[in-house]
N, C-alpha and C. Protein backbone atom coordinates (compact mmCIF):
# COMPACT_ATOMS: atom_id res chain seq x y z
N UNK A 1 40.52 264.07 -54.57
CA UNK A 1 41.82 264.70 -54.73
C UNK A 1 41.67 265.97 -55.54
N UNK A 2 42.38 266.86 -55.85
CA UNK A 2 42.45 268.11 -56.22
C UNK A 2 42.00 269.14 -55.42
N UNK A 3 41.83 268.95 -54.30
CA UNK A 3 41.62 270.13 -53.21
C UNK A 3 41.84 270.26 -52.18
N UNK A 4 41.71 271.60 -51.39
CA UNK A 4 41.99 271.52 -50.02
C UNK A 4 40.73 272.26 -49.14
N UNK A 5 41.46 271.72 -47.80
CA UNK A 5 40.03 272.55 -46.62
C UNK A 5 40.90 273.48 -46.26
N UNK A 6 40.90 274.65 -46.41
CA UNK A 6 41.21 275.82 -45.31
C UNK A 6 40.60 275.90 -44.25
N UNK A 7 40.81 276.96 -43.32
CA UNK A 7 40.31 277.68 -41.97
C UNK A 7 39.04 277.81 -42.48
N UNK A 8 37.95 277.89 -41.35
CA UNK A 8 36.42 278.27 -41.65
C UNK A 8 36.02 277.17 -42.56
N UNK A 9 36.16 276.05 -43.30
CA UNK A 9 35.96 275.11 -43.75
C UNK A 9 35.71 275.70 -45.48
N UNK A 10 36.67 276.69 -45.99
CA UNK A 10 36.91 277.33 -47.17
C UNK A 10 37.64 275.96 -48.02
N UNK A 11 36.62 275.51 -49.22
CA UNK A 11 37.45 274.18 -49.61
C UNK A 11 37.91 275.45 -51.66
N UNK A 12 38.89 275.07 -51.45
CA UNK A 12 40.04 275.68 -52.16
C UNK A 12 40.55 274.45 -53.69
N UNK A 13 40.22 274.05 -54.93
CA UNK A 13 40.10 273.41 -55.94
C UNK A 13 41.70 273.51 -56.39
N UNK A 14 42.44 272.80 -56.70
CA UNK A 14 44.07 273.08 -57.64
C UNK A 14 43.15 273.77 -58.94
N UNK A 15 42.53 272.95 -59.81
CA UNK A 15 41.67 273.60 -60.76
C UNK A 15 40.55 273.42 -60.61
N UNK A 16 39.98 274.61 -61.59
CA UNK A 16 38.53 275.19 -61.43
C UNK A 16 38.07 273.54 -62.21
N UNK A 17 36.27 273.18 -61.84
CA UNK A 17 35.67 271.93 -62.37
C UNK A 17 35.43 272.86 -63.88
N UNK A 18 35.00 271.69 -64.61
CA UNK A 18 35.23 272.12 -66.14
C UNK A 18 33.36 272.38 -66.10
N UNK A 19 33.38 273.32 -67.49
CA UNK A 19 31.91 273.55 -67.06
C UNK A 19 30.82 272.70 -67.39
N UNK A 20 29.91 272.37 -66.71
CA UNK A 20 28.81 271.63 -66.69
C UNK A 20 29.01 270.49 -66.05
N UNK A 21 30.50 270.64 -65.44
CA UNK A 21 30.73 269.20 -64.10
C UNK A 21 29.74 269.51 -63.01
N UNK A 22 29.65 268.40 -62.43
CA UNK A 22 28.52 268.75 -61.33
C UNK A 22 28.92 268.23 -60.39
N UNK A 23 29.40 269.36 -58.96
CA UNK A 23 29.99 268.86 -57.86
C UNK A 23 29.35 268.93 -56.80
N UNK A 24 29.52 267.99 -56.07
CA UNK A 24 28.98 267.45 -54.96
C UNK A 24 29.78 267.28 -53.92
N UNK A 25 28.64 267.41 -52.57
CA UNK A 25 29.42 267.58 -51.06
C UNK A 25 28.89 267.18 -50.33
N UNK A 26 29.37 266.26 -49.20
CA UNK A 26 28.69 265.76 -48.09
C UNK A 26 28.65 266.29 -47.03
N UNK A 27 27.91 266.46 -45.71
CA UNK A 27 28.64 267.19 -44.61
C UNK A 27 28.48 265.93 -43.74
N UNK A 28 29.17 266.02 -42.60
CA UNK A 28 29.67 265.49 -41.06
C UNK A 28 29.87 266.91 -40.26
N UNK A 29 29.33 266.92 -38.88
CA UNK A 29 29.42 268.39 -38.33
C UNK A 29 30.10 267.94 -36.84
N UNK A 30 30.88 268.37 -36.31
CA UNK A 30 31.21 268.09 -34.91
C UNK A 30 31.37 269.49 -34.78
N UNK A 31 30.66 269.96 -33.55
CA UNK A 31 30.45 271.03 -33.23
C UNK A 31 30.54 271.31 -31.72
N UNK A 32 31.61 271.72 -30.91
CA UNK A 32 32.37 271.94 -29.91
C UNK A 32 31.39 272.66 -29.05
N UNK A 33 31.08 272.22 -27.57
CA UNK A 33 30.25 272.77 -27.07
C UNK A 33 30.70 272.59 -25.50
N UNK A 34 30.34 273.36 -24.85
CA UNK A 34 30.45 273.03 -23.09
C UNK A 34 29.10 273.54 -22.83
N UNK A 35 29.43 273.10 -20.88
CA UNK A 35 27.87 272.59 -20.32
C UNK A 35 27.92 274.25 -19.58
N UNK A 36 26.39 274.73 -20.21
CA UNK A 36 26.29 276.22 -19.77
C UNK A 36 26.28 276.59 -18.22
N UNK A 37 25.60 275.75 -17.61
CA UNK A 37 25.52 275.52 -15.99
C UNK A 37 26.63 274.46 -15.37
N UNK A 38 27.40 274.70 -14.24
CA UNK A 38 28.39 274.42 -12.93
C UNK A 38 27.36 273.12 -12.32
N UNK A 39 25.88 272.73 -12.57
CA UNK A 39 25.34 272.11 -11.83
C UNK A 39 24.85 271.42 -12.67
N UNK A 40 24.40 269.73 -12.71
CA UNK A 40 23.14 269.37 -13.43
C UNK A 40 22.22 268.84 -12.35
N UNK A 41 20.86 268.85 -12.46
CA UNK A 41 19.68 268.77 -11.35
C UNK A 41 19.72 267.24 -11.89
N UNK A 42 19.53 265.92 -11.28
CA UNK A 42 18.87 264.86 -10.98
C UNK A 42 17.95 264.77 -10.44
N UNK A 43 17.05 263.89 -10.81
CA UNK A 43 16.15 263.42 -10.42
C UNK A 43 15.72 261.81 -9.81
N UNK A 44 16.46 261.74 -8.85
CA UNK A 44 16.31 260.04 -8.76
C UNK A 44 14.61 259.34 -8.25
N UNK A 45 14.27 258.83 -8.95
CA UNK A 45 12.75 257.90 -9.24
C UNK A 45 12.85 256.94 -8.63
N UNK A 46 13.72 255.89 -8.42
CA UNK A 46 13.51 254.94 -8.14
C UNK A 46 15.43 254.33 -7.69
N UNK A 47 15.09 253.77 -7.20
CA UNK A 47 17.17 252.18 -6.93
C UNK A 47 17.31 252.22 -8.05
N UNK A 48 18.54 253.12 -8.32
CA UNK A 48 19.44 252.86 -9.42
C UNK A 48 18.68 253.33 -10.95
N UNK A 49 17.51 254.38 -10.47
CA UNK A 49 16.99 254.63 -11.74
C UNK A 49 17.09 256.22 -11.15
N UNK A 50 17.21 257.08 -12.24
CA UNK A 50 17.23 258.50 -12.19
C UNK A 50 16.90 259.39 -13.48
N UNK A 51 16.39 260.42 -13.46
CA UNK A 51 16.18 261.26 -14.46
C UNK A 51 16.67 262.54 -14.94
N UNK A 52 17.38 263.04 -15.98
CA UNK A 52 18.19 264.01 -16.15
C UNK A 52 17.36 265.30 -16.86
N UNK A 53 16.50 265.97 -16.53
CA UNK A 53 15.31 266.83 -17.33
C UNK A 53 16.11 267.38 -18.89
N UNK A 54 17.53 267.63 -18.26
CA UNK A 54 18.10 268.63 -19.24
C UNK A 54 19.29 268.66 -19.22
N UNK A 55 20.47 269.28 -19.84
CA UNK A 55 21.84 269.26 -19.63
C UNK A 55 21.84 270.63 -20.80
N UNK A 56 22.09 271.53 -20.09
CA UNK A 56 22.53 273.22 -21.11
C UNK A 56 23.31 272.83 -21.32
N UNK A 57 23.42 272.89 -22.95
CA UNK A 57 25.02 273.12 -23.58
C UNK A 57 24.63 274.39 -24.25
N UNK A 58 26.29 275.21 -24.79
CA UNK A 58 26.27 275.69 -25.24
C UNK A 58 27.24 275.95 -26.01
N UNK A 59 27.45 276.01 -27.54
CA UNK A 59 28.33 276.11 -28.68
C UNK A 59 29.34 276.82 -28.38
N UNK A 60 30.52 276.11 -28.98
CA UNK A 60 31.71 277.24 -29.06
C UNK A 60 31.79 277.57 -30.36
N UNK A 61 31.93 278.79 -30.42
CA UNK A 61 32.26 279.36 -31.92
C UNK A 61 33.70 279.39 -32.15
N UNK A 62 34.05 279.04 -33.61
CA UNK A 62 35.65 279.43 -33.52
C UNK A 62 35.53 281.19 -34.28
N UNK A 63 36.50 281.46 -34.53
CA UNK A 63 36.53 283.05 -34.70
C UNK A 63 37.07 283.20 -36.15
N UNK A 64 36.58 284.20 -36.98
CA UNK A 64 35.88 284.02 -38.13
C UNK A 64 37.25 285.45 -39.38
C-alpha cells in the first residue's frame, strides 16, 4: 500500500521511503504479441503426430 502504477509501468509512492529503507520489487511480464506470418508450416511425421519447426511472433509495443 502507499502507491500507485501509472502508464508505462511508472510506480508513483504517496510518500517518499525514509532513508536507508530498502525497497524491493518483483516483476511478472505479459507481453502482447501476434503471429508475424498469415501461415504456420506443419510438419506431419507420423497418425496423429506432427511437428511445428516455429511459430513467428512478434511484440506489440505500447506507445511511450
Amino acid at each position: 500500500t502507499g502507491w500507485t502504477l501509472g502508464p508505462g509501468g511508472v510506480i508513483t509512492f504517496d510518500h517518499a521511503p525514509s532513508t536507508g529503507v530498502v525497497v524491493r520489487a518483483g516483476f511478472l511480464f505479459d507481453v502482447p504479441v501476434r503471429f508475424e506470418l498469415d501461415r504456420v508450416e506443419i510438419a506431419c511425421t507420423a497418425f496423429n503426430a506432427s511437428d511445428v519447426p516455429s511459430i513467428p511472433l512478434v511484440e506489440i509495443r505500447e506507445a511511450v
